[in-house]
C-alpha atoms as a PDB file:
ATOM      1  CA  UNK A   1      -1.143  23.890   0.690  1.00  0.00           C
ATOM      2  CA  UNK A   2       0.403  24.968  -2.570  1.00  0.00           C
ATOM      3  CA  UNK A   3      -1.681  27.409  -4.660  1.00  0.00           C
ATOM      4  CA  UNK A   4      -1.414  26.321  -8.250  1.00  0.00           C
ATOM      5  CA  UNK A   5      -2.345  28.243 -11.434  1.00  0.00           C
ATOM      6  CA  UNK A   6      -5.811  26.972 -13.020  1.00  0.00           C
ATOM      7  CA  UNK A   7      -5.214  23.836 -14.887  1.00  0.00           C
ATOM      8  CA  UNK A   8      -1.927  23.277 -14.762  1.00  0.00           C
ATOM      9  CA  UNK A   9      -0.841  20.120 -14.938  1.00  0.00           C
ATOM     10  CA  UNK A  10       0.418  17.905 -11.706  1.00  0.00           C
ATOM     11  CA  UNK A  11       2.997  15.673 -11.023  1.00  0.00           C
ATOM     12  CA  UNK A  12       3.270  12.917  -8.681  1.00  0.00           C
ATOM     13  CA  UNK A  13       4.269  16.008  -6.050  1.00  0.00           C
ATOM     14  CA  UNK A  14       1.114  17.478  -6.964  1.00  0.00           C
ATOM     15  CA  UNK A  15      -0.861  14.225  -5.938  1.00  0.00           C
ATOM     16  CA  UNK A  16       0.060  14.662  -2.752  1.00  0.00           C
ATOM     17  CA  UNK A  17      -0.648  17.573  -2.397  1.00  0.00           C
ATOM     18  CA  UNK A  18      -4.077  16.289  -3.497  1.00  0.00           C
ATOM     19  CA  UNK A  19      -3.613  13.256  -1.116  1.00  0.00           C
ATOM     20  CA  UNK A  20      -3.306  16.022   2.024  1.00  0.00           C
ATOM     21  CA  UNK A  21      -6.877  17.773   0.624  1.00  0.00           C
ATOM     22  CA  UNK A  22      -8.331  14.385   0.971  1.00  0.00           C
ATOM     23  CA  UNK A  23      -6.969  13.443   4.434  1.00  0.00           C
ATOM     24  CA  UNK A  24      -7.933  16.840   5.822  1.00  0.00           C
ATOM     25  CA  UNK A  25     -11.366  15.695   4.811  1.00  0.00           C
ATOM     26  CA  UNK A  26     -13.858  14.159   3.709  1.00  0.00           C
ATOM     27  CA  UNK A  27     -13.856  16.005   0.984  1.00  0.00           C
ATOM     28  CA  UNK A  28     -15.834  16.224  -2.448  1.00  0.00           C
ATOM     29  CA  UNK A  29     -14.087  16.457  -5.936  1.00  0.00           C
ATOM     30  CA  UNK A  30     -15.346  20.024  -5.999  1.00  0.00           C
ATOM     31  CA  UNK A  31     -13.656  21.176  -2.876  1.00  0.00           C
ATOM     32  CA  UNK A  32     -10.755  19.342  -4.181  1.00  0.00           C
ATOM     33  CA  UNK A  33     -11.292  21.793  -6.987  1.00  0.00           C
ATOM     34  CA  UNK A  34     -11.357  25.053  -5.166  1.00  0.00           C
ATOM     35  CA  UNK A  35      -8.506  24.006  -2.749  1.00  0.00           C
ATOM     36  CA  UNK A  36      -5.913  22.700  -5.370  1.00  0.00           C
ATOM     37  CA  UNK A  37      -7.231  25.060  -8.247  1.00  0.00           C
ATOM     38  CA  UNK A  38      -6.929  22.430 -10.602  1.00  0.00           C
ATOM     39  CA  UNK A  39      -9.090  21.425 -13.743  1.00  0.00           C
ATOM     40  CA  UNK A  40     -12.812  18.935 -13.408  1.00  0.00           C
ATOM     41  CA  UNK A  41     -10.873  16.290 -15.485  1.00  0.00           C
ATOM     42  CA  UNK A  42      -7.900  16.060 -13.655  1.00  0.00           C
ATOM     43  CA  UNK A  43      -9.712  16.256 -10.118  1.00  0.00           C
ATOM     44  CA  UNK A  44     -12.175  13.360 -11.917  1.00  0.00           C
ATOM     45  CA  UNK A  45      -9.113  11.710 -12.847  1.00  0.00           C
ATOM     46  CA  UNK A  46      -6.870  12.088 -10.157  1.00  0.00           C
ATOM     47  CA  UNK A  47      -9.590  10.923  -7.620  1.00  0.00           C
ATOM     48  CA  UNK A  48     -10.822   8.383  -9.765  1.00  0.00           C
ATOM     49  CA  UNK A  49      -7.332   6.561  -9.683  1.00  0.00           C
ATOM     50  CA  UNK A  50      -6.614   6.866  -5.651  1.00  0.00           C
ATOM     51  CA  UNK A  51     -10.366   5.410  -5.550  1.00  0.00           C
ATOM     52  CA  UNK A  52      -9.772   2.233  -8.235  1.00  0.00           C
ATOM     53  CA  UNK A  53      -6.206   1.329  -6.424  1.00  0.00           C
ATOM     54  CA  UNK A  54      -8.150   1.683  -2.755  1.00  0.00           C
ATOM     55  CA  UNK A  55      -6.005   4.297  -1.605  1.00  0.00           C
ATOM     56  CA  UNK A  56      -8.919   6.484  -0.832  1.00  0.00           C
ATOM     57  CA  UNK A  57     -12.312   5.474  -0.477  1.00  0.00           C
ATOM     58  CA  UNK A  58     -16.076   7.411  -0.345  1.00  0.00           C
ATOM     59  CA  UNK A  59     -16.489   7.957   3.556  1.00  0.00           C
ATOM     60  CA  UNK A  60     -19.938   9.559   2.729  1.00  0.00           C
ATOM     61  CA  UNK A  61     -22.556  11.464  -0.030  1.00  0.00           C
ATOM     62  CA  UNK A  62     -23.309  14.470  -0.055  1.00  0.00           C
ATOM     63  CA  UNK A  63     -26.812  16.088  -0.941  1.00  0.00           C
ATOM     64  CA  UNK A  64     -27.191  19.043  -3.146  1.00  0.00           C
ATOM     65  CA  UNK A  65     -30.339  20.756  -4.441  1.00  0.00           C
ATOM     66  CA  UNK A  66     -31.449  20.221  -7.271  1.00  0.00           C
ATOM     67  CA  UNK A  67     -28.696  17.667  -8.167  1.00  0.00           C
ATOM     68  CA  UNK A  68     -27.762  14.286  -7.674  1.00  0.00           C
ATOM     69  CA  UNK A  69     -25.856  13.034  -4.362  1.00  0.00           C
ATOM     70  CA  UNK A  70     -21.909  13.872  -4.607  1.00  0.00           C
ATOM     71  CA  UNK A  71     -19.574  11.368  -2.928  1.00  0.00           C
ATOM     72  CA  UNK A  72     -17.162  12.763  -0.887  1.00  0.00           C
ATOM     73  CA  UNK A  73     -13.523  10.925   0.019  1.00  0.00           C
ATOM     74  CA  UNK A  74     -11.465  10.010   2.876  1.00  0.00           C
ATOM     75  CA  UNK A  75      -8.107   8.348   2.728  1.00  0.00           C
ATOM     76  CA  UNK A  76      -7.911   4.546   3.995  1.00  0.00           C
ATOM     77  CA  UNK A  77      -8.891   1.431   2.344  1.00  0.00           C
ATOM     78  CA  UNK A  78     -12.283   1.081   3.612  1.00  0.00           C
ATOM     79  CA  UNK A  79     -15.338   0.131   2.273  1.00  0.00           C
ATOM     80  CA  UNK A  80     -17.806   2.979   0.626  1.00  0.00           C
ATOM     81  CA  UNK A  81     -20.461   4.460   1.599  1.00  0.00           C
ATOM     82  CA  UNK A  82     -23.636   2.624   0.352  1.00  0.00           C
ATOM     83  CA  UNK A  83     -25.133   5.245  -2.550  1.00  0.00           C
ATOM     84  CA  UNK A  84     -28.285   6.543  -1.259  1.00  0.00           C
ATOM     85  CA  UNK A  85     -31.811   5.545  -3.019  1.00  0.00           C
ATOM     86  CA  UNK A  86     -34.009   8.361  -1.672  1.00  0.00           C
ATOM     87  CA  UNK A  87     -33.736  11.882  -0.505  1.00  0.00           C
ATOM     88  CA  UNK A  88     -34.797  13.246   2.488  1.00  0.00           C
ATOM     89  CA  UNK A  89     -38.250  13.937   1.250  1.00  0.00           C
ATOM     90  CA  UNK A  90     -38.650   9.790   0.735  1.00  0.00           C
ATOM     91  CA  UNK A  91     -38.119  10.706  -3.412  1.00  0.00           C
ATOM     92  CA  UNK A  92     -35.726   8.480  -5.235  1.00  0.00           C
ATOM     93  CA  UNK A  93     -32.625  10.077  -6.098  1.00  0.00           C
ATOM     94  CA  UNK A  94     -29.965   9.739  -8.535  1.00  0.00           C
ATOM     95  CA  UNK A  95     -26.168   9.433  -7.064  1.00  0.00           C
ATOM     96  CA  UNK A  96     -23.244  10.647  -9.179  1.00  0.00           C
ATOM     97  CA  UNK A  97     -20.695   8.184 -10.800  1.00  0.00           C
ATOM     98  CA  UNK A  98     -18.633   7.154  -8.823  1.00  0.00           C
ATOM     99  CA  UNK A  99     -16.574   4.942 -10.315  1.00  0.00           C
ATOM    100  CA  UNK A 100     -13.820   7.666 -11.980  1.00  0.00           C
ATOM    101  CA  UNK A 101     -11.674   6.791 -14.986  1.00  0.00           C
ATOM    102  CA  UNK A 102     -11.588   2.924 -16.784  1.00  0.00           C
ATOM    103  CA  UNK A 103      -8.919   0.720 -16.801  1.00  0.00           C
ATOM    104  CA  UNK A 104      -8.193   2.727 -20.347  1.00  0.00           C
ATOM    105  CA  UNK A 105      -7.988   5.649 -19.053  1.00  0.00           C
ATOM    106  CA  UNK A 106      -6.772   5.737 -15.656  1.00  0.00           C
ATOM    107  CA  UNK A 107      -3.976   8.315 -14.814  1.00  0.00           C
ATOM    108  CA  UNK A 108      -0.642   6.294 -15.244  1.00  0.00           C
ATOM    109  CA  UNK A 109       1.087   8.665 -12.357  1.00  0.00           C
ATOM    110  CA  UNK A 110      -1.606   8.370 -10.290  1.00  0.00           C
ATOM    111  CA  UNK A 111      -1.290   4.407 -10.677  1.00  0.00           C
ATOM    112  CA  UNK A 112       2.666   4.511  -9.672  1.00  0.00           C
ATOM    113  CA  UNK A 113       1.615   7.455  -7.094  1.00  0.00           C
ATOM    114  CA  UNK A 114      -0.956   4.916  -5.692  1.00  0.00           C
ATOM    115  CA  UNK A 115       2.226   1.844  -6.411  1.00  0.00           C
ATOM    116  CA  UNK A 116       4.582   3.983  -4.377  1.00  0.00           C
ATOM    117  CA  UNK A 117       2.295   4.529  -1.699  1.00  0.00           C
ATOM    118  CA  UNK A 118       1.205   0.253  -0.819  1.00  0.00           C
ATOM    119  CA  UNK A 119       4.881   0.249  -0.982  1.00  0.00           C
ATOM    120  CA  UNK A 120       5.416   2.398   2.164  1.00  0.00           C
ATOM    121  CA  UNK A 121       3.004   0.318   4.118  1.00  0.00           C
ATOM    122  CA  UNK A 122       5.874  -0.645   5.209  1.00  0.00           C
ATOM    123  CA  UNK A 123       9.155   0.605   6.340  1.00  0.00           C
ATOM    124  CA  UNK A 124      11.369   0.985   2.864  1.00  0.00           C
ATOM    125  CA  UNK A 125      14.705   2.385   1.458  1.00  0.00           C
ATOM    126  CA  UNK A 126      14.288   4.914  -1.430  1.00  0.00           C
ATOM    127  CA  UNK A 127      16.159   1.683  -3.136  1.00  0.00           C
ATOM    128  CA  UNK A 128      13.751  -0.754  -1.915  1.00  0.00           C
ATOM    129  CA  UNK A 129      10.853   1.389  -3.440  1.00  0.00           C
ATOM    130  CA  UNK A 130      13.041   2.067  -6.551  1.00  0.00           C
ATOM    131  CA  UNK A 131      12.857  -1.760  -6.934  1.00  0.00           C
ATOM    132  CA  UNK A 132       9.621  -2.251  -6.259  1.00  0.00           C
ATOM    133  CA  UNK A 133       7.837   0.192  -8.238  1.00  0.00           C
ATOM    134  CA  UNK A 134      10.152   0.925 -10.996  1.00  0.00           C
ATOM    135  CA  UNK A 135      10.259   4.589 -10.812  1.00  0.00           C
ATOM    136  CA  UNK A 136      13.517   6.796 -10.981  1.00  0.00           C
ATOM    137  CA  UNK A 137      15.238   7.636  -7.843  1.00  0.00           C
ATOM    138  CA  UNK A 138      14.904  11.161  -8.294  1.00  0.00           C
ATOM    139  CA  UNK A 139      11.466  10.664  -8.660  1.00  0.00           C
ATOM    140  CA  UNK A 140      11.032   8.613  -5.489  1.00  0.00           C
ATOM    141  CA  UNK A 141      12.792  11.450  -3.306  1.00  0.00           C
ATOM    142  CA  UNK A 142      10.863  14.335  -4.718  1.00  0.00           C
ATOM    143  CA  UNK A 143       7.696  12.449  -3.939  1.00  0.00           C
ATOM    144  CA  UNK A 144       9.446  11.423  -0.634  1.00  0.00           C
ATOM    145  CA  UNK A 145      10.078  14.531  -0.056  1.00  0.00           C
ATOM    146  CA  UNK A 146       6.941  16.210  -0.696  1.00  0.00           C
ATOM    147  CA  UNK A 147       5.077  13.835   1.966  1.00  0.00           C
ATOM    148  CA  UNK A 148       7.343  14.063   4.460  1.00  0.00           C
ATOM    149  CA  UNK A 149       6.762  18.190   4.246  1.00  0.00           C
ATOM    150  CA  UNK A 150       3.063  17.109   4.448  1.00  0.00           C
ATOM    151  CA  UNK A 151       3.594  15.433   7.218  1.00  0.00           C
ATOM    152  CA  UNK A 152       2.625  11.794   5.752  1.00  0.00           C
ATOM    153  CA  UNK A 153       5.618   9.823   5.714  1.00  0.00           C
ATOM    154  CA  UNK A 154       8.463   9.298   8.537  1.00  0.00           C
ATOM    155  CA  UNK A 155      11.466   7.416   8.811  1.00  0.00           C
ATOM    156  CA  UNK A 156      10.301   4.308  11.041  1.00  0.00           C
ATOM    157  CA  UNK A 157      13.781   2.533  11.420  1.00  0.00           C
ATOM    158  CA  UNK A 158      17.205   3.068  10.306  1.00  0.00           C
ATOM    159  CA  UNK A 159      19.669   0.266   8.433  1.00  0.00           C
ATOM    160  CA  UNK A 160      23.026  -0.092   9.716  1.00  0.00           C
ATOM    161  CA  UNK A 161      25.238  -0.118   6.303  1.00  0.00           C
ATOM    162  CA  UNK A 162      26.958  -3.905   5.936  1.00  0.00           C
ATOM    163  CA  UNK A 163      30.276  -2.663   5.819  1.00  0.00           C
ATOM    164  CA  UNK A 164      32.363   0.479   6.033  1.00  0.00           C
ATOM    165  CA  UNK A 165      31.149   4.125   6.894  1.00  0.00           C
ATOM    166  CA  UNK A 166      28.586   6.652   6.359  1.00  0.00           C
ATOM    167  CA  UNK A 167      25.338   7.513   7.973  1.00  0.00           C
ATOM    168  CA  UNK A 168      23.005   5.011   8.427  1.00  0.00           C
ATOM    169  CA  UNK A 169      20.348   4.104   5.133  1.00  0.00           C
ATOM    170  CA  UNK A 170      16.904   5.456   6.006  1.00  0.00           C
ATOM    171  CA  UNK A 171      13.613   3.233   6.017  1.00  0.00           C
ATOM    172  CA  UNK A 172      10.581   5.472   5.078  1.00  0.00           C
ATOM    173  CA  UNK A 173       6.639   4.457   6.299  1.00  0.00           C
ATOM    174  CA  UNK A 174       3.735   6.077   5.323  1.00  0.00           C
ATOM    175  CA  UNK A 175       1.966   7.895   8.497  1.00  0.00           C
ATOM    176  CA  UNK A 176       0.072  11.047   9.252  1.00  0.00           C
ATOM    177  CA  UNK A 177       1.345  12.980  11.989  1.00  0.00           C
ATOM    178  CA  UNK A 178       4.240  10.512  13.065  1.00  0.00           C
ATOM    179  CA  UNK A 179       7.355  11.425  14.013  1.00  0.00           C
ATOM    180  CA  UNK A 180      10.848  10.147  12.551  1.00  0.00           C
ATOM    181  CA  UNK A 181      12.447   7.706  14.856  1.00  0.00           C
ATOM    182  CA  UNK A 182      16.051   8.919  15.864  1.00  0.00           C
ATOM    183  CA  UNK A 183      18.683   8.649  14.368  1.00  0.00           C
ATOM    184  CA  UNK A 184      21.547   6.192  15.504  1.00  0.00           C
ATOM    185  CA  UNK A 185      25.133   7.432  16.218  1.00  0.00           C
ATOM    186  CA  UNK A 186      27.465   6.393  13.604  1.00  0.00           C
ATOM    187  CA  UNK A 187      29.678   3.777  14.219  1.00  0.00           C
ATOM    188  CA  UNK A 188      33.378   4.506  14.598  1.00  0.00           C
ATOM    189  CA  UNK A 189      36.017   4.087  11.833  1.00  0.00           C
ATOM    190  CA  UNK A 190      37.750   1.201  13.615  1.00  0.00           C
ATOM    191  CA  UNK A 191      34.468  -1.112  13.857  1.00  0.00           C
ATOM    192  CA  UNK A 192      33.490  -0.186  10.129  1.00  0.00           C
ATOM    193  CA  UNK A 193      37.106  -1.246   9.084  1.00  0.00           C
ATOM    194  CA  UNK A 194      36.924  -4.176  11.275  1.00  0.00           C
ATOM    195  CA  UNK A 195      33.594  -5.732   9.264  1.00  0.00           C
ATOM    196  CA  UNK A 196      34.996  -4.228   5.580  1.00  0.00           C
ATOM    197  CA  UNK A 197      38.086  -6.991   6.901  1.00  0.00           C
ATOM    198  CA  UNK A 198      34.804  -9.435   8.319  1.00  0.00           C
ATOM    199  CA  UNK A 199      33.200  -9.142   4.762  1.00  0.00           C
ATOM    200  CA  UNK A 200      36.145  -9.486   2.198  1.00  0.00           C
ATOM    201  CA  UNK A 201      37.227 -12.623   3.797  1.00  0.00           C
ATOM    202  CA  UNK A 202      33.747 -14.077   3.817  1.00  0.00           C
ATOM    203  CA  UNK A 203      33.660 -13.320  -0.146  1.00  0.00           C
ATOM    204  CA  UNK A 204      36.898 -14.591  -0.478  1.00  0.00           C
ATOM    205  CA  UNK A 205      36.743 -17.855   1.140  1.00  0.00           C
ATOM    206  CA  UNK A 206      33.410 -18.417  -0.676  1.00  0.00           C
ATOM    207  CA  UNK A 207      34.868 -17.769  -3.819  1.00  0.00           C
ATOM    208  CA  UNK A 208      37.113 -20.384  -3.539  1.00  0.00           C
ATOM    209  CA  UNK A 209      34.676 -22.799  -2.447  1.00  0.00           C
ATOM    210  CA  UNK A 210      32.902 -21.581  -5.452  1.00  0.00           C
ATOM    211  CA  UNK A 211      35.978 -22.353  -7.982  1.00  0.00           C
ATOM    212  CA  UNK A 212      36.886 -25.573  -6.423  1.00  0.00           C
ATOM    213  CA  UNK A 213      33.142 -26.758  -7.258  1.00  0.00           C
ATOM    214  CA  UNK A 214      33.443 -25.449 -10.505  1.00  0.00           C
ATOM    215  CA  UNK A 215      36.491 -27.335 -11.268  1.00  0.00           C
ATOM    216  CA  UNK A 216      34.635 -30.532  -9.603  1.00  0.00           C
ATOM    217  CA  UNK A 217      34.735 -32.174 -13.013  1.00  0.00           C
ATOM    218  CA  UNK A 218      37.783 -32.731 -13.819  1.00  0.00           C
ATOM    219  CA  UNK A 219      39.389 -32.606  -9.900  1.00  0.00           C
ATOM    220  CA  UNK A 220      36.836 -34.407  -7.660  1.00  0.00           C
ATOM    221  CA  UNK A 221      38.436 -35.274  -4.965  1.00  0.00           C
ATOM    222  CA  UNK A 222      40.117 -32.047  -4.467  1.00  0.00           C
ATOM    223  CA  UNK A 223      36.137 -30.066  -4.743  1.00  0.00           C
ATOM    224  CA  UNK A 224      34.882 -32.786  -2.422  1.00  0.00           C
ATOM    225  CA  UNK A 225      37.925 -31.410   0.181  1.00  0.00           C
ATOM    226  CA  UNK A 226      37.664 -27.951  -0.624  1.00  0.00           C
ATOM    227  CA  UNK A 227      33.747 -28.155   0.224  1.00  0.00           C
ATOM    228  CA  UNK A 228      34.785 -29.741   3.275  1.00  0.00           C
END
């Protein structure tokens, strides 16, 4: 875990970091304090958005003396805990809010955090989650990167490149404690030429096709034989 000066401010690399507390857990928001070091309001807030978008939910509560039950989180969308109504004495009790920041004021990171992490429900390229969550590349592989040194995300398959060489495009899946499936030998320089060759004549011959449509208009007969 990364030890992080008192209130200073996270990025997206720091909510996983905050995403690890809470698998290692359950976990309350003030162990989440004393483990990350980090402010009330930004563990409220932080918490608060994983909790609205159903990345984590409250696994259990928590009683304290004197003071009203504290939820404490677990990652997974399941449902909560139901809040308790009485104390172990049979007195009613009073359960801590648990519902974290409003729509207003939810943590916009934490929302595209949260974005990027539905997103690698399933196996995705860093540009298949550029495209689906909007964020910068750099972002995505610093985030990426950060979880996979947590041990949260793997590579579940690899994607063969269309046409010429280079390694093989990596498809990332979110996953505690799974391991990246191996990499496949590149293919040689003859067989990548071979479907570069494959490809530009596909994209040529439907070009044509494509003009001779276009010019359907004014040569019809000639589209009609082109298209057949």
């Amino acid at each position: 875990m990364v030890i992080r000066r008192k209130n200073k401010r996270l990025s997206m690399v720091g909510y996983a970091d905050v995403l690890r507390c809470v698998a290692n857990g359950p976990v309350t928001r003030a162990e989440v304090i004393n483990r990350m070091r980090i402010a009330r309001t930004t563990a409220w807030r932080i918490l608060g958005t994983l909790h609205h978008m159903r990345i984590i939910h409250v696994a259990e509560w928590v009683a304290r003396e004197h003071a009203p039950y504290m939820p404490s989180y677990a990652i997974g969308d399941l449902p909560d805990a139901p809040m308790p109504s009485t104390r172990p004495n049979g007195k009613p009790c009073e359960a801590i809010n648990v519902r974290g920041p409003s729509r207003a004021t939810l943590s916009s990171e934490g929302v595209s955090f949260a974005v990027l992490l539905r997103s690698l429900e399933q196996p995705a390229s860093v540009a298949d989650l550029e495209a689906a969550t909007g964020l910068f590349e750099r972002t995505i592989r610093r985030v990426i990167g950060r979880l996979r040194e947590l041990d949260m995300v793997f590579i579940a398959e690899w994607e063969r490149r269309a046409y010429g060489g280079g390694l093989p495009i990596a498809n990332y899946q979110f996953g505690i404690g799974r391991r990246d499936k191996p990499m496949p030998a590149p293919i040689g320089r003859p067989t990548a030429n071979r479907r570069y060759r494959e490809a530009r004549a596909a994209r040529e011959a439907q070009q044509f096709i494509d003009r001779a449509l276009a010019s359907s208009a004014t040569h019809p007969a000639e589209a009609h034989a082109a298209a057949n």
